[in-house]
C-alpha atoms as a PDB file:
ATOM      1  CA  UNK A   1       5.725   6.249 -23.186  1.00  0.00           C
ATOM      2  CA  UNK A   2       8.344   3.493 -23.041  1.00  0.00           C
ATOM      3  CA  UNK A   3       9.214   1.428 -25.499  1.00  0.00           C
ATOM      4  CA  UNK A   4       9.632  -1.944 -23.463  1.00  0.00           C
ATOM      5  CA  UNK A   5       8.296  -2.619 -20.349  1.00  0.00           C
ATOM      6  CA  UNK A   6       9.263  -5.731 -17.941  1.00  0.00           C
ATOM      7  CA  UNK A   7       6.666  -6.987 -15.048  1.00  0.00           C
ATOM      8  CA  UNK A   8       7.687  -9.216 -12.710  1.00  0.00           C
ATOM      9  CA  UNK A   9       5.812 -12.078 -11.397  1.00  0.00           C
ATOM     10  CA  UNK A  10       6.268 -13.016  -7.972  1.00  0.00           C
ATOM     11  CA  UNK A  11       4.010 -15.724  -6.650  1.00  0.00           C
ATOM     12  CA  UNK A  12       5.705 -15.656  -2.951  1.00  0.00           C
ATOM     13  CA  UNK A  13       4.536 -18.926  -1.343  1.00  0.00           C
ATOM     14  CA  UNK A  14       1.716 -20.890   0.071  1.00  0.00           C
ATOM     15  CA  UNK A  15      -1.147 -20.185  -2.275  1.00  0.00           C
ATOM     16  CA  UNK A  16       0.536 -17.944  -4.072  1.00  0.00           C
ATOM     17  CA  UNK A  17       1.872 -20.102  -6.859  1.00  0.00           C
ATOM     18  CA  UNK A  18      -2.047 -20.602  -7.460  1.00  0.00           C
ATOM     19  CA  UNK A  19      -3.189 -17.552  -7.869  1.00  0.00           C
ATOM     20  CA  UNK A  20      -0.275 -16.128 -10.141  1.00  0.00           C
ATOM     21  CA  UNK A  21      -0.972 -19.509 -12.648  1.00  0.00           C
ATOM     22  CA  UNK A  22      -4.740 -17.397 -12.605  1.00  0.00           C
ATOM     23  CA  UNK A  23      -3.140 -13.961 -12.890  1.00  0.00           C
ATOM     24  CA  UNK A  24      -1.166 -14.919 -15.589  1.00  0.00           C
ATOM     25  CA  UNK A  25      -3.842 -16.050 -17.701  1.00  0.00           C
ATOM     26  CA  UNK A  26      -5.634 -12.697 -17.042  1.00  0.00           C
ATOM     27  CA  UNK A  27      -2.335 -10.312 -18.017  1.00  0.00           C
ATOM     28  CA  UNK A  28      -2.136 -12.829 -21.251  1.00  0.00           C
ATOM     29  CA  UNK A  29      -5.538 -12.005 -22.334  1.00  0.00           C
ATOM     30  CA  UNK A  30      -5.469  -8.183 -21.475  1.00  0.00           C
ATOM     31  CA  UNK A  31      -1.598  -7.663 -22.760  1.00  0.00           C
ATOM     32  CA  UNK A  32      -1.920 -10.000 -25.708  1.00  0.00           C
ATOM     33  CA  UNK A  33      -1.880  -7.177 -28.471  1.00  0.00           C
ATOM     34  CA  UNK A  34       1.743  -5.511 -26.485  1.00  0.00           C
ATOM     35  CA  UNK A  35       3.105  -9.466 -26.197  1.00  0.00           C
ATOM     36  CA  UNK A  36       3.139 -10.154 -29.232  1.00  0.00           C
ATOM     37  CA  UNK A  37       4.901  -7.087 -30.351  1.00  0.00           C
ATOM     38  CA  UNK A  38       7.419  -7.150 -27.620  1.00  0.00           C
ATOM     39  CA  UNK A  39       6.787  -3.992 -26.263  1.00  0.00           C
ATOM     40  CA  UNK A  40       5.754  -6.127 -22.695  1.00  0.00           C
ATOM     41  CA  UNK A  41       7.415  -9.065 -21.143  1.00  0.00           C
ATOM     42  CA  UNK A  42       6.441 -11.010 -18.325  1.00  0.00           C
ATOM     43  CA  UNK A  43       8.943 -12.246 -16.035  1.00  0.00           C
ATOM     44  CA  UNK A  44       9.186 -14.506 -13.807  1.00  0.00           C
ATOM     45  CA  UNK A  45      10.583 -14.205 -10.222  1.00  0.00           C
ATOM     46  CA  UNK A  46      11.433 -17.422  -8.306  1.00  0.00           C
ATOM     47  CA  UNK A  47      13.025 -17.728  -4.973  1.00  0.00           C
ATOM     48  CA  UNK A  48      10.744 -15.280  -2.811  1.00  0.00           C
ATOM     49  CA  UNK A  49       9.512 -18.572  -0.847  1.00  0.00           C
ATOM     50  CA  UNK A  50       9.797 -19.113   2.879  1.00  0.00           C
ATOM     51  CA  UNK A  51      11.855 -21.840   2.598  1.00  0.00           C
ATOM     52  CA  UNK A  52      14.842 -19.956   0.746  1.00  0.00           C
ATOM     53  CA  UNK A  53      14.394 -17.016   2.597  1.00  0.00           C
ATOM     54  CA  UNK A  54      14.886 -18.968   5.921  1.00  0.00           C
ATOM     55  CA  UNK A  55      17.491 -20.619   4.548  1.00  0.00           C
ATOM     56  CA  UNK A  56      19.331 -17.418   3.447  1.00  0.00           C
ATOM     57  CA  UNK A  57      18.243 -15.402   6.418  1.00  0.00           C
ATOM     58  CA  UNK A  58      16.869 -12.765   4.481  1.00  0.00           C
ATOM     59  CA  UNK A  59      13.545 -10.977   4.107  1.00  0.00           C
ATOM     60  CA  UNK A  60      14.400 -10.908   0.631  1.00  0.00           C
ATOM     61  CA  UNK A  61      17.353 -13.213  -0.773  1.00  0.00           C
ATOM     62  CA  UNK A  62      20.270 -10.828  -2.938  1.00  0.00           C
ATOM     63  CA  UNK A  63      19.719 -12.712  -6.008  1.00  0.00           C
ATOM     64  CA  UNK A  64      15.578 -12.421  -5.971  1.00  0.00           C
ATOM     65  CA  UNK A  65      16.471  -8.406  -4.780  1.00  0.00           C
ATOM     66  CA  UNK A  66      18.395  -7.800  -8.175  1.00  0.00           C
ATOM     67  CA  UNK A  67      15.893  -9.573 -10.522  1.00  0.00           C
ATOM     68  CA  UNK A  68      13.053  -7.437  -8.684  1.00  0.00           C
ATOM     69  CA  UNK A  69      14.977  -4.077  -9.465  1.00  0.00           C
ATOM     70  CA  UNK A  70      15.319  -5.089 -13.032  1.00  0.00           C
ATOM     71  CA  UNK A  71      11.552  -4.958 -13.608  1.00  0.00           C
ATOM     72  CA  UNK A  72       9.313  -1.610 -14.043  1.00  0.00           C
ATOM     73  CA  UNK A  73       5.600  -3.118 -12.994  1.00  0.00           C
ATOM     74  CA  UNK A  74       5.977  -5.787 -10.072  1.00  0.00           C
ATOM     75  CA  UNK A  75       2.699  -8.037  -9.559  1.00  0.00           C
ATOM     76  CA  UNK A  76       3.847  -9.964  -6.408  1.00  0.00           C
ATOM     77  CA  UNK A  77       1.473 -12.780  -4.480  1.00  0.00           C
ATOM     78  CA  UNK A  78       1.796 -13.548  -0.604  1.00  0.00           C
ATOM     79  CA  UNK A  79       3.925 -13.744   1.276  1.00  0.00           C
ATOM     80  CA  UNK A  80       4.351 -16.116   4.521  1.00  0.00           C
ATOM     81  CA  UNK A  81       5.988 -14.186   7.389  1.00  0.00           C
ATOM     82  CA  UNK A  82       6.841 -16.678  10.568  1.00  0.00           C
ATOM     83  CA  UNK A  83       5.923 -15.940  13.865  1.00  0.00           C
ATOM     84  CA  UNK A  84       8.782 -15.025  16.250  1.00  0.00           C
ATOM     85  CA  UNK A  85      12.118 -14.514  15.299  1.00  0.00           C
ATOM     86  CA  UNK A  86      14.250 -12.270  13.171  1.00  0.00           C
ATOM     87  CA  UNK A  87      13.343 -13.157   9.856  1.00  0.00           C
ATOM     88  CA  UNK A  88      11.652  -9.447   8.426  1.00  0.00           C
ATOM     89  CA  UNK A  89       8.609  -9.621   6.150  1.00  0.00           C
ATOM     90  CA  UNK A  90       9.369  -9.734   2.927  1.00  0.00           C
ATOM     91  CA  UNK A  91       6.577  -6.824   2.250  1.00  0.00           C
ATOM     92  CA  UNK A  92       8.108  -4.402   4.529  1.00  0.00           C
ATOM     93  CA  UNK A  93      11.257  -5.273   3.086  1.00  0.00           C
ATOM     94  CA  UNK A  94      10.363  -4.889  -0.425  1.00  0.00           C
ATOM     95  CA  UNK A  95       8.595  -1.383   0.689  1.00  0.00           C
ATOM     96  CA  UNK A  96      11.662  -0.053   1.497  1.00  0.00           C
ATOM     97  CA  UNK A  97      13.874  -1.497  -0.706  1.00  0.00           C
ATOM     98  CA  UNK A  98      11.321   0.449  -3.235  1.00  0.00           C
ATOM     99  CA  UNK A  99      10.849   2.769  -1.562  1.00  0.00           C
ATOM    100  CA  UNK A 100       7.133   2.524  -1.977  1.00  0.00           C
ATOM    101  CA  UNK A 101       5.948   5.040   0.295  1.00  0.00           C
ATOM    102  CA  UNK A 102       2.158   4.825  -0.203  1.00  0.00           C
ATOM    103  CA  UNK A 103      -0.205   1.923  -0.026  1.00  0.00           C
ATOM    104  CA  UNK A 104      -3.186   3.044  -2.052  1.00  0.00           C
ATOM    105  CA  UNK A 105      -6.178   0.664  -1.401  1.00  0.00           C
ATOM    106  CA  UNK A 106     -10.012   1.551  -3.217  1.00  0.00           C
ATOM    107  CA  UNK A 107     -13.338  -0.138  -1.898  1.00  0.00           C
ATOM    108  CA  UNK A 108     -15.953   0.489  -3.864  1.00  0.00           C
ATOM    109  CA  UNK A 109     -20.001  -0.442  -3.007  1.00  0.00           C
ATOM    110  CA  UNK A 110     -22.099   1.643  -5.253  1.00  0.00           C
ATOM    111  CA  UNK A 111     -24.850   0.222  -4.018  1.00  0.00           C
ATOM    112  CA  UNK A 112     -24.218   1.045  -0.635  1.00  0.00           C
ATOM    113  CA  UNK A 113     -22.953   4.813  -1.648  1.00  0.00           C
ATOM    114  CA  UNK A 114     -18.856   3.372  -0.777  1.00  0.00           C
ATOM    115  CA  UNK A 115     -16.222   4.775  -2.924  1.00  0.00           C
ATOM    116  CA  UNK A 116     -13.227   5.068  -0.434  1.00  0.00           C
ATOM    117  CA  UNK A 117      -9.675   4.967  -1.178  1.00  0.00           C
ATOM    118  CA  UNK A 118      -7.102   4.428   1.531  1.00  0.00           C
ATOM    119  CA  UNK A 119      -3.542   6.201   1.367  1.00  0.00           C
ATOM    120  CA  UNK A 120      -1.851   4.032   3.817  1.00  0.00           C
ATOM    121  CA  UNK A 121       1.878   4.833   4.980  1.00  0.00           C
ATOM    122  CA  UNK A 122       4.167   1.823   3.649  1.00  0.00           C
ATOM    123  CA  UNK A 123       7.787   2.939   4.527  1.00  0.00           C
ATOM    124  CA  UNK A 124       7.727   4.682   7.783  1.00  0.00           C
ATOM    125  CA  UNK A 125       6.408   5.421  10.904  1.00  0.00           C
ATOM    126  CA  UNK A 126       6.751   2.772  14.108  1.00  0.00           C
ATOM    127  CA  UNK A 127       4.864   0.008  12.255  1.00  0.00           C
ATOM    128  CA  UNK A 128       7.587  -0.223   9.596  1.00  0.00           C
ATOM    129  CA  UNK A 129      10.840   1.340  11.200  1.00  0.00           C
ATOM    130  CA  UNK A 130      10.128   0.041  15.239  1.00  0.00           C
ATOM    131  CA  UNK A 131      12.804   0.813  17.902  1.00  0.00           C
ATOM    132  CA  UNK A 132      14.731   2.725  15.528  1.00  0.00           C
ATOM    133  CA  UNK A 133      12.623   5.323  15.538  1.00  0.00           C
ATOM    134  CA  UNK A 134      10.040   7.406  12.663  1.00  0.00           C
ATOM    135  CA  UNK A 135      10.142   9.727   9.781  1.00  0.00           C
ATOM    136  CA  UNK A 136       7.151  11.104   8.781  1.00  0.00           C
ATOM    137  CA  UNK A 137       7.813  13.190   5.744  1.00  0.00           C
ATOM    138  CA  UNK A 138       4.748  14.579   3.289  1.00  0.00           C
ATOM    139  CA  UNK A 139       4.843  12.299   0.681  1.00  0.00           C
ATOM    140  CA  UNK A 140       1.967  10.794   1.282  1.00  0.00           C
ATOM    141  CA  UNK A 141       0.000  13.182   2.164  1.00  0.00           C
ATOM    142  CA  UNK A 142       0.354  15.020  -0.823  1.00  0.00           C
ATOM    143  CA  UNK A 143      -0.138  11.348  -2.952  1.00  0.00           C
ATOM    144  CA  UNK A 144      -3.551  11.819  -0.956  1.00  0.00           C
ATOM    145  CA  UNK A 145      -4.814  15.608  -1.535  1.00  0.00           C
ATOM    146  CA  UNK A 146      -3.686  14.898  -5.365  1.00  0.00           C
ATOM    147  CA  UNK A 147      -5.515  12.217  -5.942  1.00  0.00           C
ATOM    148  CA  UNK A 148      -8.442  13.579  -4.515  1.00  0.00           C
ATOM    149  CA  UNK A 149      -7.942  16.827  -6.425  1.00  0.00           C
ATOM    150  CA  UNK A 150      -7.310  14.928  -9.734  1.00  0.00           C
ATOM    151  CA  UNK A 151     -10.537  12.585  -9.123  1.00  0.00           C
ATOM    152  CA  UNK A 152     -12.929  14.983  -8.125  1.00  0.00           C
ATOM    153  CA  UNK A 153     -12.954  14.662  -4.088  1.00  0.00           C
ATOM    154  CA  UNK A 154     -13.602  16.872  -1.728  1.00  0.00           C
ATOM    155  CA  UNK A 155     -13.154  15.062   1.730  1.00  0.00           C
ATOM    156  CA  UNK A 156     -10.079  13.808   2.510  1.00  0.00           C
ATOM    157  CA  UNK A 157     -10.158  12.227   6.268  1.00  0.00           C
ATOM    158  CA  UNK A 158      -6.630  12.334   8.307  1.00  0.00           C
ATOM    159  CA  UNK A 159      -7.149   9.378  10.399  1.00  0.00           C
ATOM    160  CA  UNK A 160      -4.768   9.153  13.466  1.00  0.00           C
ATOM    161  CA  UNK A 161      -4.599   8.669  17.690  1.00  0.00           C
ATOM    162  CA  UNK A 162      -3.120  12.252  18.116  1.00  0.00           C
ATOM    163  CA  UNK A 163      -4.719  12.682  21.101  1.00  0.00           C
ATOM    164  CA  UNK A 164      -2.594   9.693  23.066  1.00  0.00           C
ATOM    165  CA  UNK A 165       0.030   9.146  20.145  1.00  0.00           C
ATOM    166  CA  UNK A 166       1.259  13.031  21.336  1.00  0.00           C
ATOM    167  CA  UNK A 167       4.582  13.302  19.339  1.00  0.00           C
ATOM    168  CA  UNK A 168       4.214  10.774  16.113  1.00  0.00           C
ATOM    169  CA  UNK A 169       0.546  11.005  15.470  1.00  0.00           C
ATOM    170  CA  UNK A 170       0.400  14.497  15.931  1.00  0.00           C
ATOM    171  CA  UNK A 171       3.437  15.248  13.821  1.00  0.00           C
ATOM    172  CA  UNK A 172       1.715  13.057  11.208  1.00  0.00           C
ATOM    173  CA  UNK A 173      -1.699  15.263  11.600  1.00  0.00           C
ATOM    174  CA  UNK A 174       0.277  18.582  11.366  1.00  0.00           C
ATOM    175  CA  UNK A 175       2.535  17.568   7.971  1.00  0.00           C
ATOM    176  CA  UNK A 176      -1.190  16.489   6.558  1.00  0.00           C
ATOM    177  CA  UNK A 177      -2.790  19.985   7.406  1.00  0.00           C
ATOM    178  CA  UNK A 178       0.309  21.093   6.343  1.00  0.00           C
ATOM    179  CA  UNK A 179      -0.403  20.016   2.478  1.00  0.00           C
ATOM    180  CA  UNK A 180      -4.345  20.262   2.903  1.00  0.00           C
ATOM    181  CA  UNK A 181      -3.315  23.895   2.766  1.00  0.00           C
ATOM    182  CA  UNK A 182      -2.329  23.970  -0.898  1.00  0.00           C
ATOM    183  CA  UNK A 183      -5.972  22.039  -1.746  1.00  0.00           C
ATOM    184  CA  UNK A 184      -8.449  24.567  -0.463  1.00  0.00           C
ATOM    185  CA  UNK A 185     -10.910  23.061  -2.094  1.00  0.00           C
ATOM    186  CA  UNK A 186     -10.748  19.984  -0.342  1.00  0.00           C
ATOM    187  CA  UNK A 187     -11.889  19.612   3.702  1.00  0.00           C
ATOM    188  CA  UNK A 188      -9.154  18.488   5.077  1.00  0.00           C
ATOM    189  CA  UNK A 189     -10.612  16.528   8.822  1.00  0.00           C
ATOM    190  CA  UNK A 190      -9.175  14.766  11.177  1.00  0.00           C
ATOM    191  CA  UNK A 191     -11.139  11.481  13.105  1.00  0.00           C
ATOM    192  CA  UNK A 192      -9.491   8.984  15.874  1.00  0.00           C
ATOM    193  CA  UNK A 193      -8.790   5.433  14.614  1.00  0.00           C
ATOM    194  CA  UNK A 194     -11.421   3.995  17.170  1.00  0.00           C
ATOM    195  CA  UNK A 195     -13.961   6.118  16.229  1.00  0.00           C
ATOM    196  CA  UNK A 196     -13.368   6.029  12.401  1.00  0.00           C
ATOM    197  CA  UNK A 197     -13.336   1.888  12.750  1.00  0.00           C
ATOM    198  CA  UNK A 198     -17.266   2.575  13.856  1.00  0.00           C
ATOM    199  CA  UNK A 199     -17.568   4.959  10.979  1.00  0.00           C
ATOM    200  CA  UNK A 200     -16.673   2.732   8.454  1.00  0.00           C
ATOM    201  CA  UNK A 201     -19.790   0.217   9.494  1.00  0.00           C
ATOM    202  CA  UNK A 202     -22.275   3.183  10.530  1.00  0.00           C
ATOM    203  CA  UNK A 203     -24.290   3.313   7.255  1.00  0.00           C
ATOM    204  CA  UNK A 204     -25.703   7.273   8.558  1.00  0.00           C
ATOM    205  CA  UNK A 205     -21.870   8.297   7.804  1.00  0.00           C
ATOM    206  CA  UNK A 206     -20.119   5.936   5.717  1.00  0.00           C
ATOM    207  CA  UNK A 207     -21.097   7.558   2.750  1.00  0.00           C
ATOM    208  CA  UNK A 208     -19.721  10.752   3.472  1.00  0.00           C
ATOM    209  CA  UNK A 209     -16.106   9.599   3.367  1.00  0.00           C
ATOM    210  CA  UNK A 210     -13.930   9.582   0.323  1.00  0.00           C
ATOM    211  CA  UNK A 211      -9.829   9.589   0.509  1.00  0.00           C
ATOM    212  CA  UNK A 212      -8.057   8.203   3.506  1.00  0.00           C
ATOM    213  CA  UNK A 213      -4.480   9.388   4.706  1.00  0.00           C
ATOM    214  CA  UNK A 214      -3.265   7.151   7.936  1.00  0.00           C
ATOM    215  CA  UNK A 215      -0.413   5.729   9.437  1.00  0.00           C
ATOM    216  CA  UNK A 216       0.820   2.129   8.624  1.00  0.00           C
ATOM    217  CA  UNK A 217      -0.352   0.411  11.821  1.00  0.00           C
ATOM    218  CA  UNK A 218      -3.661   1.919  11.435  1.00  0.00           C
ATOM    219  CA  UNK A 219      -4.103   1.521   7.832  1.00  0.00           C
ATOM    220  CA  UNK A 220      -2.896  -2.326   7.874  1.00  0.00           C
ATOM    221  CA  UNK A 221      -5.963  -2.886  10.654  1.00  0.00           C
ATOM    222  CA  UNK A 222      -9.297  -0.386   8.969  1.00  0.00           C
ATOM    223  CA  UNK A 223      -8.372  -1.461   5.061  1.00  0.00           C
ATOM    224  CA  UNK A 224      -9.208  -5.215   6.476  1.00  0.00           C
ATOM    225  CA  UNK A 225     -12.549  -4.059   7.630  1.00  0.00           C
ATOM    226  CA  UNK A 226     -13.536  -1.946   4.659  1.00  0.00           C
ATOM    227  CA  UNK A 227     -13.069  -5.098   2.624  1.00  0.00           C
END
């Protein structure tokens, strides 16, 4: 529905540059038709290297933050965050700047009967916020049961380690069942991280699983094995 739309290209820093010179060519071809007409304009971002930001001492330099907001569609590449030290990632950073609360990741294997998608938390919880403490609100959660409802699901699988992680796991679990309860058509169940990191490569059970809702930590480790 708009009438102009800006996306940013960020190519970050070691091979980054590379892969946004490919990415480019693929939006060119794809967005040729809405180019031309100047309904869509690609952008480019500069300045979200390591170097700069360790020479500004920021996750995310001022200048780079201000072009970012100016864009609708962001297509960033990686990002190089150094061991040690204060210097945040420029991810997390970005997240919350954004305030892009869910990290929605798909891995599909027809072949193999996988159709997952992962609803990862993005902007809370102890991964992103450490000592200064969590929020767990239900945003994502309810990003999760709708896209499930909206696509056809029926499973969605609350993945957490409520059992030992008493207080934020279990507050996480509780907002989740909380939502599940407007989706009654969806089984709402919840599985331990260990156990669900066997699931994933158990090929009696994979199958079974559909839509994901977890906590950062846990979603930043179990997307890397379902790729």
């Amino acid at each position: 529905k708009m009438e102009h739309i800006v996306i940013g290209l960020i190519p970050g820093d070691g091979i980054g540059p590379i892969i946004m010179t490919q990415a480019r060519r693929v939006l060119e071809r794809l967005l040729a038709a809405e180019l031309r007409s100047g309904r869509v304009e690609l952008r480019d971002i500069e300045g979200l290297t390591i170097e700069n930001r360790t020479a500004q001492g920021k996750a995310i330099p001022d200048d780079v933050l201000s072009t970012i907001k100016a864009c609708d569609v962001l297509l960033k590449g990686p990002t190089e965050t150094p061991k040690g030290g204060t210097l945040e990632s420029a991810n997390v950073a970005m997240r919350r700047e954004l305030d892009l609360y869910a990290n929605v990741r798909p891995v599909s294997v027809p072949e193999a009967g996988i159709d997952w998608t992962f609803f990862r938390e993005n902007t809370e919880g102890e991964y992103a916020l450490g000592s200064r403490g969590i929020e767990i609100p239900g945003k994502l959660a309810r990003a999760a049961f709708a896209f499930a409802r909206a696509n056809g699901k029926t499973n969605v699988a609350i993945v957490t380690k409520a059992n030992i992680m008493k207080k934020t796991d279990g507050s996480f679990s509780r907002i989740c069942h909380e939502v599940a309860a407007e989706y009654p058509e969806i089984t709402a169940e919840d599985w331990y991280i260990d156990i669900m990191t066997a699931n994933l490569v158990n090929p009696e059970i994979r199958s079974k699983f559909q839509v994901f809702v977890l906590p950062n930590l846990y979603g930043d480790i179990i997307t890397d094995e379902a790729a």
